[in-house]
N, C-alpha and C. Protein backbone atom coordinates (compact mmCIF):
# COMPACT_ATOMS: atom_id res chain seq x y z
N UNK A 1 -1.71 8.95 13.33
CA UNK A 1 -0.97 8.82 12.10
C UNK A 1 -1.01 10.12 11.30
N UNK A 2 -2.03 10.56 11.32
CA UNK A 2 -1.99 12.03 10.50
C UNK A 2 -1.77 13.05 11.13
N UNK A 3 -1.69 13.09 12.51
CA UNK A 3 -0.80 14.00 13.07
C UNK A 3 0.71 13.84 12.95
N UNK A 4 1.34 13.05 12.56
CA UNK A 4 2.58 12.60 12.69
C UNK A 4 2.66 13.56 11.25
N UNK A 5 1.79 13.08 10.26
CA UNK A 5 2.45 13.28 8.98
C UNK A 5 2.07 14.89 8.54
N UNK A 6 1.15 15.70 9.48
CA UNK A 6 0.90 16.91 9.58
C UNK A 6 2.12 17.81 9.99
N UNK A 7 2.63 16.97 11.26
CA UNK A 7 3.75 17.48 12.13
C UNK A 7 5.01 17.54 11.20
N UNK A 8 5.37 16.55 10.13
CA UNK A 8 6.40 16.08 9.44
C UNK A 8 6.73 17.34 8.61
N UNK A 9 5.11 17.97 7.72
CA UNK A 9 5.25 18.73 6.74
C UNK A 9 5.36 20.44 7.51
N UNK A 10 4.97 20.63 9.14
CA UNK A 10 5.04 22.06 9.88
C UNK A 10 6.45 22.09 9.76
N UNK A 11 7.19 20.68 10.28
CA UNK A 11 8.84 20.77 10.79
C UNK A 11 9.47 20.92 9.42
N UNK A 12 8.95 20.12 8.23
CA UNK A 12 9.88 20.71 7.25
C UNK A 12 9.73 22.68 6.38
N UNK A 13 8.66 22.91 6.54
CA UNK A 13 8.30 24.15 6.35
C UNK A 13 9.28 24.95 7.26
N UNK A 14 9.19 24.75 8.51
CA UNK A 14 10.04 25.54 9.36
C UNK A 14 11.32 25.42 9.29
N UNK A 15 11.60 23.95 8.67
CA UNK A 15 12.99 24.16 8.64
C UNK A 15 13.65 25.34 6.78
N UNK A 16 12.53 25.31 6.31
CA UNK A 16 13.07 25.15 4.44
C UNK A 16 12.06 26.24 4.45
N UNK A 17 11.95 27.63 5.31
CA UNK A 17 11.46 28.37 4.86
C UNK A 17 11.97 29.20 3.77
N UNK A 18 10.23 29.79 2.90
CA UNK A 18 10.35 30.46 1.87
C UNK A 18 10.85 29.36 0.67
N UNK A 19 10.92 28.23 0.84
CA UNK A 19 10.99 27.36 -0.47
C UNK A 19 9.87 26.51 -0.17
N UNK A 20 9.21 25.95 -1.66
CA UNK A 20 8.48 24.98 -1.88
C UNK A 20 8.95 23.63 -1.63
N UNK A 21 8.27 22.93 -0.85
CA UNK A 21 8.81 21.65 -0.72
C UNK A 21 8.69 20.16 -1.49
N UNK A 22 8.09 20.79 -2.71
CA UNK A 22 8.07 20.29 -4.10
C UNK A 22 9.36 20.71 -5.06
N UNK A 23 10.29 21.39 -4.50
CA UNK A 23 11.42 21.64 -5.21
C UNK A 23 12.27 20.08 -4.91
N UNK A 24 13.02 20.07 -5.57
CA UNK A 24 13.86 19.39 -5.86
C UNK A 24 14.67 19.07 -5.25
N UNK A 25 15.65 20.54 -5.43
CA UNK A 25 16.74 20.49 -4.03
C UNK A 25 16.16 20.36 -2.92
N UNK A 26 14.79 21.02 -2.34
CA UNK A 26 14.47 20.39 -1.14
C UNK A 26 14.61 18.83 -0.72
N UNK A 27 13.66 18.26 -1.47
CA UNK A 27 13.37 16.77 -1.65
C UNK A 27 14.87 16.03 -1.54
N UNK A 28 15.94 16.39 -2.17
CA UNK A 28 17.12 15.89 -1.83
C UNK A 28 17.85 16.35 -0.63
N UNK A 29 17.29 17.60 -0.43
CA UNK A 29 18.12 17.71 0.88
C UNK A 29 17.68 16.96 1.95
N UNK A 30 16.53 16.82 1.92
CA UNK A 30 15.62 16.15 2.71
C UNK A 30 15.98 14.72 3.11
N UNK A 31 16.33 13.78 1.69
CA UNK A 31 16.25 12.65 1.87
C UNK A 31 18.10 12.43 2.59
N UNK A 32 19.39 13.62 2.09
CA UNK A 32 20.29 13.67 2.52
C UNK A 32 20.54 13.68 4.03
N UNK A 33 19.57 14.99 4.80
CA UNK A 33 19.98 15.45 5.69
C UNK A 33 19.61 14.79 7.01
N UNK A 34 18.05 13.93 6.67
CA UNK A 34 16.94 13.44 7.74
C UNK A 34 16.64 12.12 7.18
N UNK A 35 16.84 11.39 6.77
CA UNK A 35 16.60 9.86 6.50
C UNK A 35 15.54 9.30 7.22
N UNK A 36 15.86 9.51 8.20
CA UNK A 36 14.90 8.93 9.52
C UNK A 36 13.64 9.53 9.16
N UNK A 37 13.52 11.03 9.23
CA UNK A 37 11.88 11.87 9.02
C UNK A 37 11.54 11.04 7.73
N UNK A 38 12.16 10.94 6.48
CA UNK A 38 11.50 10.95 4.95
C UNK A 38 11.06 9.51 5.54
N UNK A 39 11.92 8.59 5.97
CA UNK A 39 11.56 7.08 5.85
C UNK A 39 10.19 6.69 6.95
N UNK A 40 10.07 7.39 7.92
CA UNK A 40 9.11 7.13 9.04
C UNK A 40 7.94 7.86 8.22
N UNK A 41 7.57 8.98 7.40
CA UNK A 41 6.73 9.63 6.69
C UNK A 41 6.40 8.61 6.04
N UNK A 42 7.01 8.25 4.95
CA UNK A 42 6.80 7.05 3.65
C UNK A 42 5.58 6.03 4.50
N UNK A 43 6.67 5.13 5.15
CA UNK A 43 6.13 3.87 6.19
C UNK A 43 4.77 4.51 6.98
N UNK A 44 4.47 5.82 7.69
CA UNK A 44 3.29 5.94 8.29
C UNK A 44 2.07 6.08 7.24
N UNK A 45 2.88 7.09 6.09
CA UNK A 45 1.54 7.10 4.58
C UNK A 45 1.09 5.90 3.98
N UNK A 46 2.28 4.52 4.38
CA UNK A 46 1.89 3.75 3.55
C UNK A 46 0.62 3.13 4.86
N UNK A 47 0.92 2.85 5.92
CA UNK A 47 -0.02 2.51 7.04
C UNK A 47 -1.26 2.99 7.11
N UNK A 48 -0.99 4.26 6.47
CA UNK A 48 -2.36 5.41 6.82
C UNK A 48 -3.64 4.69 6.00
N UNK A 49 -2.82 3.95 4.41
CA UNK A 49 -3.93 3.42 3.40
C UNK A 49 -3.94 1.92 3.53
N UNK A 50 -3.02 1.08 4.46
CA UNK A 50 -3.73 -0.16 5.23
C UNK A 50 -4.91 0.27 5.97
N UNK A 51 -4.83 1.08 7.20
CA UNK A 51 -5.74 1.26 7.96
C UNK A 51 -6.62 1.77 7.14
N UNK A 52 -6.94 2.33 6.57
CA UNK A 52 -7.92 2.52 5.56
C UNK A 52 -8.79 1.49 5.11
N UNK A 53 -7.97 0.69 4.61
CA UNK A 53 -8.41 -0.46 3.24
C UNK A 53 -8.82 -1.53 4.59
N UNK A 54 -8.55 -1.64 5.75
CA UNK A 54 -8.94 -2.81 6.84
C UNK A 54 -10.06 -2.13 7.32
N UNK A 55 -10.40 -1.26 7.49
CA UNK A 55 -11.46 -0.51 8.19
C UNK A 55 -12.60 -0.43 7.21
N UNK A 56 -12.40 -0.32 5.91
CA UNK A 56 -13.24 -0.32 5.10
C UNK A 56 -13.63 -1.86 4.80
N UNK A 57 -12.71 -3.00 5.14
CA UNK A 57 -13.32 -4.39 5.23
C UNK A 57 -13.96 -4.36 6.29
N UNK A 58 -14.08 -4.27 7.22
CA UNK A 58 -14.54 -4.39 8.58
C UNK A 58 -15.92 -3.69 8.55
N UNK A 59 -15.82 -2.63 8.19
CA UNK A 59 -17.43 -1.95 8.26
C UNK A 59 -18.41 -2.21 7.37
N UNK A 60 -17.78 -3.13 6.15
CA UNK A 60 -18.38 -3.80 5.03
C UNK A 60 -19.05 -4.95 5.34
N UNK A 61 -18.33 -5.79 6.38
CA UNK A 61 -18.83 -7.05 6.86
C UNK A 61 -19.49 -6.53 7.78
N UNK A 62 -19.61 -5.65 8.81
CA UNK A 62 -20.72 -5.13 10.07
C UNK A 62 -21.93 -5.16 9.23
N UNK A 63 -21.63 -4.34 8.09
CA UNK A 63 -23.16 -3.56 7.31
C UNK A 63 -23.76 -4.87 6.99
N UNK A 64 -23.09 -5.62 6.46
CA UNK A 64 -23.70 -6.73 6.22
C UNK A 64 -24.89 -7.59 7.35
N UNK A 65 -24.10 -7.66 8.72
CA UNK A 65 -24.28 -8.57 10.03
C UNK A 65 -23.70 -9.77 10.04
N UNK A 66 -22.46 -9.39 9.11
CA UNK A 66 -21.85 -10.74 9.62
C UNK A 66 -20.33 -10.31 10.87
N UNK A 67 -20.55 -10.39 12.51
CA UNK A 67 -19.90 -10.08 13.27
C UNK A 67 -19.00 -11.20 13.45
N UNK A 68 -18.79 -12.05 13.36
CA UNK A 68 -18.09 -13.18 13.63
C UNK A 68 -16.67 -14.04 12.39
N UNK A 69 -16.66 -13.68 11.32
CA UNK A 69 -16.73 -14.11 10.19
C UNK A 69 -16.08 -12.93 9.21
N UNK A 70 -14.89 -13.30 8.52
CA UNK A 70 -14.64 -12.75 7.32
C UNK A 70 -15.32 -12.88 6.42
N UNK A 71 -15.46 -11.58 5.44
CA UNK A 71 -16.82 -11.61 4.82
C UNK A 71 -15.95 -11.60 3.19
N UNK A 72 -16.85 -12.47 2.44
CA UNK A 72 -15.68 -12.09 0.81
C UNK A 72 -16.47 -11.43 0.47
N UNK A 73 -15.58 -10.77 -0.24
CA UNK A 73 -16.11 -9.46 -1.38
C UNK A 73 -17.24 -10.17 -2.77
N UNK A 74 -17.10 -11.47 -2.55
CA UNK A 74 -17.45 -12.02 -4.13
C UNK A 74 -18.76 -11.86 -3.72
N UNK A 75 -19.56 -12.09 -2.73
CA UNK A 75 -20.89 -12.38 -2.03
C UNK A 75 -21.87 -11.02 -2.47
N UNK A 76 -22.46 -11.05 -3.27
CA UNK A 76 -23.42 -9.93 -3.29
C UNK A 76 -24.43 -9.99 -2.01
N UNK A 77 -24.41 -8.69 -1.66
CA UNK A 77 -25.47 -8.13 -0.98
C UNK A 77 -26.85 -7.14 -1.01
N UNK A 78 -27.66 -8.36 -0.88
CA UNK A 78 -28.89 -7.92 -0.87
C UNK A 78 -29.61 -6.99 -0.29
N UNK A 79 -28.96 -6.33 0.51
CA UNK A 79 -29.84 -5.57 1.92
C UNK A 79 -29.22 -3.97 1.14
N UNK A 80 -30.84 -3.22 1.75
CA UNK A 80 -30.35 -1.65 0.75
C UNK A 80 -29.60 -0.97 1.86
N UNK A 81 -29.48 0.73 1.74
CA UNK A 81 -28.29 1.02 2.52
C UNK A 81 -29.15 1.53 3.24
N UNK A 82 -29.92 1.80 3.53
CA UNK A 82 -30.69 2.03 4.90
C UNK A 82 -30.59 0.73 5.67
N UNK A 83 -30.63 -0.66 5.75
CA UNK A 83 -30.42 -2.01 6.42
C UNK A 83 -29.06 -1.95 6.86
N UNK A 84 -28.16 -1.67 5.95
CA UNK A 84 -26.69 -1.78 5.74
C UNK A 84 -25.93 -0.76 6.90
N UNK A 85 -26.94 0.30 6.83
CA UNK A 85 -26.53 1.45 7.83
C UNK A 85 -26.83 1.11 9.00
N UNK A 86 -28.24 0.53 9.25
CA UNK A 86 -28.62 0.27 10.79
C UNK A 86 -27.59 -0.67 11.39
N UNK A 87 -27.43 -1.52 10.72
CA UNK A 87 -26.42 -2.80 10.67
C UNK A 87 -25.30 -2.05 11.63
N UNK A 88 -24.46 -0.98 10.82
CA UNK A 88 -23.57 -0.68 11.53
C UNK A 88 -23.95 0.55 12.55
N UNK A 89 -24.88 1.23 12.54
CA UNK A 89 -25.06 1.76 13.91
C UNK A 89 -25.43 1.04 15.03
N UNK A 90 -26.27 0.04 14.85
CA UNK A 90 -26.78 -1.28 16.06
C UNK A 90 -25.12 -1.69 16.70
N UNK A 91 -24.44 -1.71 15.57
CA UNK A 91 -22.85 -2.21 16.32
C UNK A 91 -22.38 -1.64 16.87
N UNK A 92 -22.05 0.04 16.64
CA UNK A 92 -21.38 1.06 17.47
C UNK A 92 -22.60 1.11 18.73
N UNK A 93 -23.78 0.41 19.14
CA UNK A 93 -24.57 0.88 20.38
C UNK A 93 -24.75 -0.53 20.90
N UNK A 94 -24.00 -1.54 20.42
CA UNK A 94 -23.61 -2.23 20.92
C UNK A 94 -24.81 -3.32 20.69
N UNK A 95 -25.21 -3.39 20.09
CA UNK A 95 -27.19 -4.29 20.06
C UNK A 95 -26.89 -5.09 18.77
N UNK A 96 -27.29 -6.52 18.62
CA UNK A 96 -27.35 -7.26 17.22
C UNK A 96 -27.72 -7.12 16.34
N UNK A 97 -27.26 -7.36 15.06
CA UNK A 97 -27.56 -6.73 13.93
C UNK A 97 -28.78 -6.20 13.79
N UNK A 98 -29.29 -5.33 13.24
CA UNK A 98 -30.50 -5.08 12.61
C UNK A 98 -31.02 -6.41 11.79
N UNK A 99 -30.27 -6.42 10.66
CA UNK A 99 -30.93 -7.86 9.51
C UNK A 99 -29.61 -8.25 9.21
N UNK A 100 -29.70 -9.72 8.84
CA UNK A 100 -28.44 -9.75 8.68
C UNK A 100 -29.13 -10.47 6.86
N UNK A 101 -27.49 -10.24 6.63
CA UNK A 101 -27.83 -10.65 4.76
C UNK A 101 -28.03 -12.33 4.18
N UNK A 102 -28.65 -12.54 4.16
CA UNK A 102 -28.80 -14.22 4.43
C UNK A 102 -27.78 -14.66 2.59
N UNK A 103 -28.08 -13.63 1.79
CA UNK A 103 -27.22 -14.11 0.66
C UNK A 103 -25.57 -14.70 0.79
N UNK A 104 -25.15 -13.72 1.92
CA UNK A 104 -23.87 -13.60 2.27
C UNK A 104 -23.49 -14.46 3.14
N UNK A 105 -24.50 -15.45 3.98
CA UNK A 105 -23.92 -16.19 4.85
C UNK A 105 -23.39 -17.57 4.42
N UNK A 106 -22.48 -17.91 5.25
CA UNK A 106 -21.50 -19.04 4.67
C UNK A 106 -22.97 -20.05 4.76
């Protein structure tokens, strides 16, 4: 995804050299000339901060030890970030939680 949107801003540089692509007329020529580039840019930036915001649920509930299970945000967690951390390195090496948060379990 961020190669796409790296690639987006080389190809428009190369195309709109020697102008800023914070100008204006760029930005309109842009949205005139390439529809397709501006609209696939938009849609991948907006993806870039889903995948973000899901990945940051996901590693929230690992830290926790809850692998099975959507985890709510309302649930305070008890475990410090040294627990929280092992939590999710035990997952990337593939081994069961370290501790899991007993506050948080359903």
């Amino acid at each position: 995804m961020l190669v796409f949107e790296y690639s987006v801003i080389v190809y428009l540089r190369s195309v709109y050299v020697g102008k800023q692509l914070s100008d204006w007329s760029v930005i309109s020529a842009v949205f005139a000339t390439s529809p397709m580039i501006w609209s696939l840019f938009i849609l991948n930036g907006m993806s870039i901060v889903w995948a973000t915001w899901v990945l940051h649920a996901q590693i929230v509930a690992i830290s926790k030890g809850r692998l099975r299970a959507y985890q709510s945000y309302k649930a305070r967690s008890w475990l410090s970030k040294r627990q929280r951390l092992m939590n999710v390195v035990h997952f990337f090496l593939n081994k069961s939680p370290h501790v899991r948060d007993e506050v948080s379990e359903p």
